[in-house]
Protein backbone atom coordinates (compact mmCIF):
# COMPACT_ATOMS: atom_id res chain seq x y z
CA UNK A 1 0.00 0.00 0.00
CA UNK A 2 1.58 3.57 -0.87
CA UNK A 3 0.50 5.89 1.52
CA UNK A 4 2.05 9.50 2.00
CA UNK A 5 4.53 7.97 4.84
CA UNK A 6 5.82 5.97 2.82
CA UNK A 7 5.91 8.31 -0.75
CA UNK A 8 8.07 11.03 0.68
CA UNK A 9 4.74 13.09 1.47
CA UNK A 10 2.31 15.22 -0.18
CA UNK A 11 4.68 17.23 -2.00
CA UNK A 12 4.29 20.59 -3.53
CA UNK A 13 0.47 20.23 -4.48
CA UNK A 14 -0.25 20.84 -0.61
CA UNK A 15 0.50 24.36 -0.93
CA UNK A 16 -3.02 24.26 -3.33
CA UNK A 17 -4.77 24.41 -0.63
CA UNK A 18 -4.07 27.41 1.54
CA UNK A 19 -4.09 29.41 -1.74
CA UNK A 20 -7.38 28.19 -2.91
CA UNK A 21 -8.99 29.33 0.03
CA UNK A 22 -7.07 32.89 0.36
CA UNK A 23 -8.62 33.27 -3.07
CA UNK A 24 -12.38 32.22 -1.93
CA UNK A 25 -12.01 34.32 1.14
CA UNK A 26 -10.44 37.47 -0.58
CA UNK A 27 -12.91 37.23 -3.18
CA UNK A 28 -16.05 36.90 -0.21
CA UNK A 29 -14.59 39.97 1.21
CA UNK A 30 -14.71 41.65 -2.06
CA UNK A 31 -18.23 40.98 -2.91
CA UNK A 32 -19.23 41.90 0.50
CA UNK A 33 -17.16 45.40 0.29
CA UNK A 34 -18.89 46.36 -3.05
CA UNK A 35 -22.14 45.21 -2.01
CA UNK A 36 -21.86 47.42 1.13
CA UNK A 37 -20.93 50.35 -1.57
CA UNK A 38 -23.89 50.07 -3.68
CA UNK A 39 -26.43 50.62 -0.58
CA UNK A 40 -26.97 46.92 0.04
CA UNK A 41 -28.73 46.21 -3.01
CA UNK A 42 -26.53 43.61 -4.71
CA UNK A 43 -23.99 43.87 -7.61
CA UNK A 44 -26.56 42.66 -10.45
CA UNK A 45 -28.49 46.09 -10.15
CA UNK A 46 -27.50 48.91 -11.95
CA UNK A 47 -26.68 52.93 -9.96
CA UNK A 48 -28.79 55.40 -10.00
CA UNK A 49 -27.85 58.32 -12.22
CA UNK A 50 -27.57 61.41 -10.85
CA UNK A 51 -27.11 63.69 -13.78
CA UNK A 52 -28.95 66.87 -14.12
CA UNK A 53 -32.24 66.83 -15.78
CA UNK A 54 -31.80 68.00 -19.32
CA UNK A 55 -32.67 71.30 -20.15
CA UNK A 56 -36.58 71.01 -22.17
CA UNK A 57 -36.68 72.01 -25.54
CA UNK A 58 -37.60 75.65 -27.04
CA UNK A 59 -41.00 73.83 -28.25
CA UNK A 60 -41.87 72.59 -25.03
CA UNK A 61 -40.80 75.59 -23.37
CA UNK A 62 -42.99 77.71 -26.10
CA UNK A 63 -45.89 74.59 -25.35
CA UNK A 64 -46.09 75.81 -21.49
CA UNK A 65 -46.06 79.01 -22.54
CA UNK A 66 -49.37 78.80 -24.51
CA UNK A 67 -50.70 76.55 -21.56
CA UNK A 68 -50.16 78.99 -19.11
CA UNK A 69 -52.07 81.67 -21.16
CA UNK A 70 -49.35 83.53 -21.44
CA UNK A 71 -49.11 83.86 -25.21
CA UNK A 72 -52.12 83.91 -27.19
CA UNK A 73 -52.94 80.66 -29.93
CA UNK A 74 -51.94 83.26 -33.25
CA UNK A 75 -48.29 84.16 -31.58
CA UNK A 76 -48.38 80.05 -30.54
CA UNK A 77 -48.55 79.25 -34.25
CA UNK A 78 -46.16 81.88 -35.38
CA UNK A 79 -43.22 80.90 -33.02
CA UNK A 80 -44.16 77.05 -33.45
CA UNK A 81 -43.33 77.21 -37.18
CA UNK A 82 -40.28 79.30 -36.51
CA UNK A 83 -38.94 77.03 -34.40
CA UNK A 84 -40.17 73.56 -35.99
CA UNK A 85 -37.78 74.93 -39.10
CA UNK A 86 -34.85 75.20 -36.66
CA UNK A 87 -35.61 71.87 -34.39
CA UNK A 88 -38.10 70.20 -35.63
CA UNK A 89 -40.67 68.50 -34.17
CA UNK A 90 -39.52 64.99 -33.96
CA UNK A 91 -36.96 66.54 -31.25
CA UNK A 92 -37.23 65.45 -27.68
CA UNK A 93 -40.10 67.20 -25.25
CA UNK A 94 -42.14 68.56 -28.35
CA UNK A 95 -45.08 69.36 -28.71
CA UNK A 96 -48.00 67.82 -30.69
């Protein structure tokens, strides 16, 4: 029977070991740590953006305008086509 007595025991391969589990633990700690970071809600989800809220357009802007009765439904139309030349109306925030 060849035991490790007997085969000059377990050799290099032993040192396997301790490094396997350095690597499990370090990596524990990691996910922990960044988990910690994000507010305790897990690595999978995504962080909140916290850019500024883009600036509307001139045709929304114009849009409130008319809503709030501050411009009457002939200057409206005036400045709409003006502006639908320059941004058009596909653009983002316009106005129907």
């Amino acid at each position: 029977m060849n035991t490790l007595a007997h085969s000059g025991g377990p050799g290099p391969w032993i040192l396997l070991f301790p490094l396997f589990w350095a690597a499990v633990v370090t990596g524990g700690v990691t996910l922990l740590r960044r988990t910690a970071r994000r507010g305790r809600r897990g690595p999978w989800q995504a962080r909140p953006t916290q850019e500024a809220p883009a600036e509307p357009s001139p045709i929304t802007l114009l849009g409130r305008r008319f809503a709030a009765g501050e411009i009457d439904e002939e200057e409206y139309w005036r400045r709409l086509s003006v502006l639908d030349e320059q941004f058009g109306r596909g653009g983002k925030g316009a106005v129907a």
